[in-house]
N, C-alpha and C. Protein backbone atom coordinates (compact mmCIF):
# COMPACT_ATOMS: atom_id res chain seq x y z
N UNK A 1 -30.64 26.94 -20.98
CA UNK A 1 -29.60 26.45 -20.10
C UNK A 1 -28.55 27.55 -19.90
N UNK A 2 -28.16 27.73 -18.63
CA UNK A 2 -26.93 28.82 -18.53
C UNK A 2 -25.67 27.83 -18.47
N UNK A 3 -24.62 28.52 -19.25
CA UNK A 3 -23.79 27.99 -19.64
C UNK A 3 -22.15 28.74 -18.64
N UNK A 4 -21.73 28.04 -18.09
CA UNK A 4 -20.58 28.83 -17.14
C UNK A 4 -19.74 29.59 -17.82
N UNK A 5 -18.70 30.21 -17.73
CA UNK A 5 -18.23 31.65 -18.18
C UNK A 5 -17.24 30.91 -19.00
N UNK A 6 -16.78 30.19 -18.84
CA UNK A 6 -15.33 29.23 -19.16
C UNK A 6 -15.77 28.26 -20.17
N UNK A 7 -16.78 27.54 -20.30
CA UNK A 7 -17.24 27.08 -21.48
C UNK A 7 -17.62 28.12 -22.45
N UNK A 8 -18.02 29.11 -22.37
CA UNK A 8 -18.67 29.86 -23.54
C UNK A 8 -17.57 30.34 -23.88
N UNK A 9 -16.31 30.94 -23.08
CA UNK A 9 -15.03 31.14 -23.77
C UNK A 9 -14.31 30.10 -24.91
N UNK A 10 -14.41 28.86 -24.10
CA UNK A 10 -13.62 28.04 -25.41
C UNK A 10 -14.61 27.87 -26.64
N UNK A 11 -16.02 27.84 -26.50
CA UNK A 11 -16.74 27.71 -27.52
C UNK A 11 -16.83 29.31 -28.05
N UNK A 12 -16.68 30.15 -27.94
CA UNK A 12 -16.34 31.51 -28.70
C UNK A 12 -14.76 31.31 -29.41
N UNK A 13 -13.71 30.62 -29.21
CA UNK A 13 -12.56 30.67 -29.23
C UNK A 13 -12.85 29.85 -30.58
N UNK A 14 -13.12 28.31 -30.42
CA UNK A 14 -13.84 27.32 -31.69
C UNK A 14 -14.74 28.13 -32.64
N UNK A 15 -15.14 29.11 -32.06
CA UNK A 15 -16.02 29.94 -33.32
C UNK A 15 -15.47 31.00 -34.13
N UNK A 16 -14.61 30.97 -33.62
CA UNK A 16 -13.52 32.20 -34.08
C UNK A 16 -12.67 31.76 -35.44
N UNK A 17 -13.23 30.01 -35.73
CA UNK A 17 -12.84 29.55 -36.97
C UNK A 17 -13.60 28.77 -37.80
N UNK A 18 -14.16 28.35 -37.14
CA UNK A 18 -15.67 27.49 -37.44
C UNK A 18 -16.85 28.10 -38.27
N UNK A 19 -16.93 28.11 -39.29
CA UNK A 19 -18.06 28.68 -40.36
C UNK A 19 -19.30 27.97 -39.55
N UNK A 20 -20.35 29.39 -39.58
CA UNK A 20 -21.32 28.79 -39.18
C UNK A 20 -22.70 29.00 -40.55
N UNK A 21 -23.70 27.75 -40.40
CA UNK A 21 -24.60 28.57 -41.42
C UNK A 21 -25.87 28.08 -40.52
N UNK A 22 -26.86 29.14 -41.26
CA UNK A 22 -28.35 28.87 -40.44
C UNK A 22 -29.00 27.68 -41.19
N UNK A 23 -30.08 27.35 -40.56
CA UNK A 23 -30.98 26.53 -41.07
C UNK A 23 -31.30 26.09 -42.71
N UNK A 24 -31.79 27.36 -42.76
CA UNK A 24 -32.49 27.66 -44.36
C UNK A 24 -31.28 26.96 -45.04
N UNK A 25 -29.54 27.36 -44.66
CA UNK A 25 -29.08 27.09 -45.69
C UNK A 25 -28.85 25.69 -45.45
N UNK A 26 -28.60 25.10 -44.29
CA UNK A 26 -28.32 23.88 -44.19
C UNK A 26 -29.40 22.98 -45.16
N UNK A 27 -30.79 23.20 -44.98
CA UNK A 27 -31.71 22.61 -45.41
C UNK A 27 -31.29 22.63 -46.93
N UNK A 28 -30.89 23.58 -47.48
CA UNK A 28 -30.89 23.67 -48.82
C UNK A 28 -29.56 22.62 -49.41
N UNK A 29 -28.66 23.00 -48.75
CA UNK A 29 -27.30 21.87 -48.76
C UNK A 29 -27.38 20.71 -48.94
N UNK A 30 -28.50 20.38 -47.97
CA UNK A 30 -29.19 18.93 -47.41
C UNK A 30 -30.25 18.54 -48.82
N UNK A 31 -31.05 19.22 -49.17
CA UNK A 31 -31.84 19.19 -50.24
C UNK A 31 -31.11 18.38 -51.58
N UNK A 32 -29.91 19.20 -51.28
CA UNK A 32 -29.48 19.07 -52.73
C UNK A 32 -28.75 17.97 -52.64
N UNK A 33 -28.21 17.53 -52.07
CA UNK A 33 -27.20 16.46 -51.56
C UNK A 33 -25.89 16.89 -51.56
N UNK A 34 -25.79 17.90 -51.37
CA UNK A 34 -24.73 19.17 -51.17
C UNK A 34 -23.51 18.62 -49.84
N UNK A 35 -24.68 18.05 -48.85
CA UNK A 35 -23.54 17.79 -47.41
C UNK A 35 -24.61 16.96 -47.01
N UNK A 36 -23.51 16.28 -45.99
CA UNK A 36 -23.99 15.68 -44.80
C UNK A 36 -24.40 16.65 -43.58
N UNK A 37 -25.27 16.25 -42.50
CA UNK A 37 -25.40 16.41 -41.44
C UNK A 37 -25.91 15.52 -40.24
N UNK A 38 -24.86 15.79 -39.25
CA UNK A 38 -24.29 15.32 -38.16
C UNK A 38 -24.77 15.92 -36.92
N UNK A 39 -25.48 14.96 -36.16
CA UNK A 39 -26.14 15.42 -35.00
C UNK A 39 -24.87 14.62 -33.57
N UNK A 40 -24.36 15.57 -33.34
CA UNK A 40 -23.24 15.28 -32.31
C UNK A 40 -23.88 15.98 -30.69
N UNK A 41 -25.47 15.73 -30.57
CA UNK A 41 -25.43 15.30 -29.40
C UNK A 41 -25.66 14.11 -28.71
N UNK A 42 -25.94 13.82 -27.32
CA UNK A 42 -25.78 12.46 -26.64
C UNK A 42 -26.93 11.83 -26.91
N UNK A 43 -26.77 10.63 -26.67
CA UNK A 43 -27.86 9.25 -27.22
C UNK A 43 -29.05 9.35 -26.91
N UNK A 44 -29.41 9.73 -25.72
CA UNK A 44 -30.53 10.05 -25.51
C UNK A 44 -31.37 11.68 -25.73
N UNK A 45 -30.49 12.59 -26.20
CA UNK A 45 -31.11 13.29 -27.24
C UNK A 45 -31.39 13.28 -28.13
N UNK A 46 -30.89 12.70 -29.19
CA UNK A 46 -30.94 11.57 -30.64
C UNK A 46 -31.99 10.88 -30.62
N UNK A 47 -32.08 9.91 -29.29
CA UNK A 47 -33.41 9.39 -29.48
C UNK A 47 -34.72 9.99 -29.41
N UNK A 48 -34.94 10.91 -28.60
CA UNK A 48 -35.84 12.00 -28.30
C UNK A 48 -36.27 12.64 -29.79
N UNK A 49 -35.27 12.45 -30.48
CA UNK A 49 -35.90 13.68 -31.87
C UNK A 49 -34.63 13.97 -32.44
N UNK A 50 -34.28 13.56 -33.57
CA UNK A 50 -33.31 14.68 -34.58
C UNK A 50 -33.81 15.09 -36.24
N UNK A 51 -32.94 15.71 -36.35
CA UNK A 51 -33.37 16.23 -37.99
C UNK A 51 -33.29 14.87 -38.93
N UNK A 52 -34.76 14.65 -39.50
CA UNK A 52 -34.60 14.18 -40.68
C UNK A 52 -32.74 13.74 -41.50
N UNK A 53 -32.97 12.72 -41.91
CA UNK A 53 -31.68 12.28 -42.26
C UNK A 53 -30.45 12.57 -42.07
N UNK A 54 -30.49 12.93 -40.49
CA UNK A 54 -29.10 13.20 -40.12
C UNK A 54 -28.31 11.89 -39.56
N UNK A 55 -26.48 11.76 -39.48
CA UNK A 55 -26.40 10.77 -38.61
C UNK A 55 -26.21 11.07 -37.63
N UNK A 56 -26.08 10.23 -36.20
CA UNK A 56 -25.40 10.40 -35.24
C UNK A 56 -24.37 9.92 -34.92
N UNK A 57 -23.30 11.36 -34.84
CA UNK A 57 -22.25 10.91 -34.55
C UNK A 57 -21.88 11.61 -32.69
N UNK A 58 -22.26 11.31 -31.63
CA UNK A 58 -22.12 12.03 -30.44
C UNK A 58 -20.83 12.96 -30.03
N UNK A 59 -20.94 14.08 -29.48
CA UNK A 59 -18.92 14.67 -29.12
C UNK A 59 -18.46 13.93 -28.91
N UNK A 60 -19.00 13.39 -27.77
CA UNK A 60 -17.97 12.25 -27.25
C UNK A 60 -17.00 10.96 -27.79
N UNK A 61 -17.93 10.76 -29.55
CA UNK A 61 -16.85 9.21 -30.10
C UNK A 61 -16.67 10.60 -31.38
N UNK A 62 -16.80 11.71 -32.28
CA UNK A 62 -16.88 11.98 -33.33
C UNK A 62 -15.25 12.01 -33.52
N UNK A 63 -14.52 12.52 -32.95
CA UNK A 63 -12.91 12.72 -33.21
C UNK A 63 -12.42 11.08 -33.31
N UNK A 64 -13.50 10.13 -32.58
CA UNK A 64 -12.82 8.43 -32.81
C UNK A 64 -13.69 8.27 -34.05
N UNK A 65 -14.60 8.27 -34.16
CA UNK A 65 -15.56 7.59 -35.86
C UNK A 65 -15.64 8.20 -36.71
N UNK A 66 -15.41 9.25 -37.12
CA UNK A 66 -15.98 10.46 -38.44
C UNK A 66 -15.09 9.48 -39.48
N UNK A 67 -13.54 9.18 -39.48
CA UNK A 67 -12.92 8.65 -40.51
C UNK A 67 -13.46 7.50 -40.67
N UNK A 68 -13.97 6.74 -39.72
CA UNK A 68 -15.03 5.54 -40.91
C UNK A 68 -16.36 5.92 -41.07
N UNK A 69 -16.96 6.74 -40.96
CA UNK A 69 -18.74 7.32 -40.96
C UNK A 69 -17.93 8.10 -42.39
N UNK A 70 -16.90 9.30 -42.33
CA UNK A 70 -16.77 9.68 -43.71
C UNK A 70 -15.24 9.84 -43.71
N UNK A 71 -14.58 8.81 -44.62
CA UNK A 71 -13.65 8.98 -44.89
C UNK A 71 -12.98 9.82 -45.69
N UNK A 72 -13.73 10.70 -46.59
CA UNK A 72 -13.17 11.67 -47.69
C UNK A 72 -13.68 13.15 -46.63
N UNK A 73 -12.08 13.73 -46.72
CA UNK A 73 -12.33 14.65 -45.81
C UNK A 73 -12.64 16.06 -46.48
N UNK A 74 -12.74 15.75 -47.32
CA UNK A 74 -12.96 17.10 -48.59
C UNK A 74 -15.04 17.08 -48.56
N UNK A 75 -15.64 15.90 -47.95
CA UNK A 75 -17.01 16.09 -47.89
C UNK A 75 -17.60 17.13 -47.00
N UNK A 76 -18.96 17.66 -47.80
CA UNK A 76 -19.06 18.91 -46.58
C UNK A 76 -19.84 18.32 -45.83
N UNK A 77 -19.43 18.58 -44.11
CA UNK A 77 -20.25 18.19 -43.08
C UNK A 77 -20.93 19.50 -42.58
N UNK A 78 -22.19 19.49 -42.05
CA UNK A 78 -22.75 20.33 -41.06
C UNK A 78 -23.27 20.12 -39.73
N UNK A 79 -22.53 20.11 -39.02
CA UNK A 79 -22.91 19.55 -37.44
C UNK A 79 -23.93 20.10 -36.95
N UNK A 80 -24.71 19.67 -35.52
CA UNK A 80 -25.84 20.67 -34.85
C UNK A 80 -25.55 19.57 -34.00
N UNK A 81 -25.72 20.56 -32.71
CA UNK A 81 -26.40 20.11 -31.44
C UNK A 81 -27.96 20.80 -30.60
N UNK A 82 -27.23 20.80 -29.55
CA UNK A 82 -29.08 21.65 -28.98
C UNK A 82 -29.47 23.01 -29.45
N UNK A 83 -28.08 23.85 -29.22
CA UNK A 83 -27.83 25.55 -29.24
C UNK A 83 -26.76 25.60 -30.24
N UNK A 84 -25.83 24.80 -30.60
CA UNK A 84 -24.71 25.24 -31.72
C UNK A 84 -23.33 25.53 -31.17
N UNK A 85 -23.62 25.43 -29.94
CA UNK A 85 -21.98 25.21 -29.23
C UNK A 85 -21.43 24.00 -29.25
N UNK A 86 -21.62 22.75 -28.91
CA UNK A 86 -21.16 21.59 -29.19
C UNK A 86 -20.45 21.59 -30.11
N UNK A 87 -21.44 21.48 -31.04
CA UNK A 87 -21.57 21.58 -32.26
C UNK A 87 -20.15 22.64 -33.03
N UNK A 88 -20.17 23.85 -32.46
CA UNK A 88 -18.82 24.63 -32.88
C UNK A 88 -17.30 23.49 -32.29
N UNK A 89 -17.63 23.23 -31.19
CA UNK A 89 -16.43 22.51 -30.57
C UNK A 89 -15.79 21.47 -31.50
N UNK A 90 -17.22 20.62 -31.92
CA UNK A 90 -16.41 19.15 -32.69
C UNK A 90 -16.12 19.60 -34.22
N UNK A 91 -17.08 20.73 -34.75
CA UNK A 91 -16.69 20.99 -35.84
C UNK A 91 -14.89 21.36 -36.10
N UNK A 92 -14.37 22.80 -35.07
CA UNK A 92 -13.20 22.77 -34.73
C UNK A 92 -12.20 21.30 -34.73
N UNK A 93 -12.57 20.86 -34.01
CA UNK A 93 -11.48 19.26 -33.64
C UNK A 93 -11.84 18.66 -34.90
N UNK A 94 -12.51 18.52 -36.27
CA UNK A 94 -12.47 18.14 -37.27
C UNK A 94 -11.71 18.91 -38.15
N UNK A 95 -11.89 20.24 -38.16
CA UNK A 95 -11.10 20.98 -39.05
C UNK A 95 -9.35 20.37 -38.69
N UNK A 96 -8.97 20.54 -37.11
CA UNK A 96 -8.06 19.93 -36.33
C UNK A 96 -7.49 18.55 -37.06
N UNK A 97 -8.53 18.01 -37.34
CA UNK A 97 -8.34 16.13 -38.06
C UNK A 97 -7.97 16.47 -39.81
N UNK A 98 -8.40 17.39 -40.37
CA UNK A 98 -7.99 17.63 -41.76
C UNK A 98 -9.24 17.98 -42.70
N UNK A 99 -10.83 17.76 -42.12
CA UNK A 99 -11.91 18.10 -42.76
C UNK A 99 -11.56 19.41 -43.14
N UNK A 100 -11.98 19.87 -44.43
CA UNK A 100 -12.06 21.10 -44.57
C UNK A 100 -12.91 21.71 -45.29
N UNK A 101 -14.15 20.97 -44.85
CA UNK A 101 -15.88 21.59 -45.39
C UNK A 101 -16.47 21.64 -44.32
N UNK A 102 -16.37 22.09 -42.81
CA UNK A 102 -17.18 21.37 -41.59
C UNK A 102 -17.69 23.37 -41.76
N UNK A 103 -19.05 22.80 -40.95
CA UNK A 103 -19.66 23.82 -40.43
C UNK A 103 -20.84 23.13 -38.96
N UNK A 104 -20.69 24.31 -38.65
CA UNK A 104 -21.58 24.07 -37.45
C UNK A 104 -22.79 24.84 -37.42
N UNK A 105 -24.46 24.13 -37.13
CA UNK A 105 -25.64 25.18 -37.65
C UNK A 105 -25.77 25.38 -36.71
N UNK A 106 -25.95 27.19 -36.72
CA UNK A 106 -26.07 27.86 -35.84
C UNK A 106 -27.43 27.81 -35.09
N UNK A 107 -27.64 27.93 -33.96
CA UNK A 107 -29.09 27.81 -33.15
C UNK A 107 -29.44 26.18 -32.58
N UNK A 108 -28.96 25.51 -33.64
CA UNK A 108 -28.67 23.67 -33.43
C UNK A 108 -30.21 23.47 -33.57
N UNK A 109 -30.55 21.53 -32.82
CA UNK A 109 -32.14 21.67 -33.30
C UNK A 109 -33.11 22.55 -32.68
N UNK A 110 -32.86 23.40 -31.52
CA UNK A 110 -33.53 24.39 -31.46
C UNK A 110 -34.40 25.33 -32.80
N UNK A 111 -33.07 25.79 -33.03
CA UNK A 111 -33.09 26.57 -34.48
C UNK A 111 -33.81 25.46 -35.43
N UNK A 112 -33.27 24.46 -35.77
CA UNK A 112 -34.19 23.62 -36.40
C UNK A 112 -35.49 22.92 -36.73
N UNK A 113 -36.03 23.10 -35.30
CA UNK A 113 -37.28 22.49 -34.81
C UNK A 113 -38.38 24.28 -35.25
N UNK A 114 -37.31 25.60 -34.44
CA UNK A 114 -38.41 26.35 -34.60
C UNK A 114 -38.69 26.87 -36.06
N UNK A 115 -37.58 26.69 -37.27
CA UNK A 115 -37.90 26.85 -38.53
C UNK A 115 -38.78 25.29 -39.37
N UNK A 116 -39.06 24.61 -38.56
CA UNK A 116 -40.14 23.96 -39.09
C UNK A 116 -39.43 22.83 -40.17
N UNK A 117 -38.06 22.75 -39.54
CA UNK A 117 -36.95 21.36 -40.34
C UNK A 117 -37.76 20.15 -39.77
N UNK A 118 -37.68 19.29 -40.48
CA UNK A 118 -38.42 17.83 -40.57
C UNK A 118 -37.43 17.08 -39.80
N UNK A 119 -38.70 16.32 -38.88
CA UNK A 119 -37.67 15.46 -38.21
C UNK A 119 -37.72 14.02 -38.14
N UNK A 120 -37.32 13.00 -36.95
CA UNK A 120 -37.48 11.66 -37.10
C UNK A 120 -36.93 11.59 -35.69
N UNK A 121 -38.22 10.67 -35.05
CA UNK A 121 -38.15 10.19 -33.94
C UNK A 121 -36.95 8.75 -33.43
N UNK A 122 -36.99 8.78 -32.52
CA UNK A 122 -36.16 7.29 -32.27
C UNK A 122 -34.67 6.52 -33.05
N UNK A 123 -34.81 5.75 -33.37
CA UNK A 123 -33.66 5.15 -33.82
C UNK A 123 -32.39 4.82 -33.43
């Protein structure tokens, strides 16, 4: 997808604070019960396919639901969307809310799907 000049600015701007980690480590995080992860794209990408035991929380409600999905803001979250821009955006507006374990995985389920992360249809 090409992305217009003005979005990739504010999502470079959100990345400019936003820890990002790859796959491998997310998986390992995830393994351990280290963090959560948060698939903050739209409903009908979610349904299509996301990572194995992630929730969905979409951009669009995460700044309204994260404090009842996770109220302890000291938990580590790792967001993903398609490519990892979203994904940088809401992580930002959480750090913004007081989280201060958020990361955003870089590549999103792209990156996820092509390192061979386990997934789950529907739901």
């Amino acid at each position: 997808m090409k992305h217009s000049p003005e979005f990739l600015k504010i999502v470079d701007d959100a990345k400019s604070r936003v820890r990002e980690v790859g796959v491998d480590e997310a998986r390992r995080k995830l393994e351990g019960g280290k963090a959560k992860l948060i698939d903050v794209r739209e409903d009908n990408e979610w349904q299509a396919g996301h990572a194995r035991g992630a929730q969905h929380l979409g951009k669009g409600v995460i700044e309204r639901d994260i404090e009842q999905s996770v109220p302890d803001k000291k938990t580590e979250l790792i967001l993903y969307c398609g490519g990892g821009f979203r994904s940088a955006l809401a992580a930002d507006n959480l750090q913004k809310m007081g989280y201060t374990n958020v990361a955003s995985m870089a590549g999103g389920w792209r990156a996820w799907q092509a390192a061979g992360g386990p997934v789950e249809n529907g739901k």
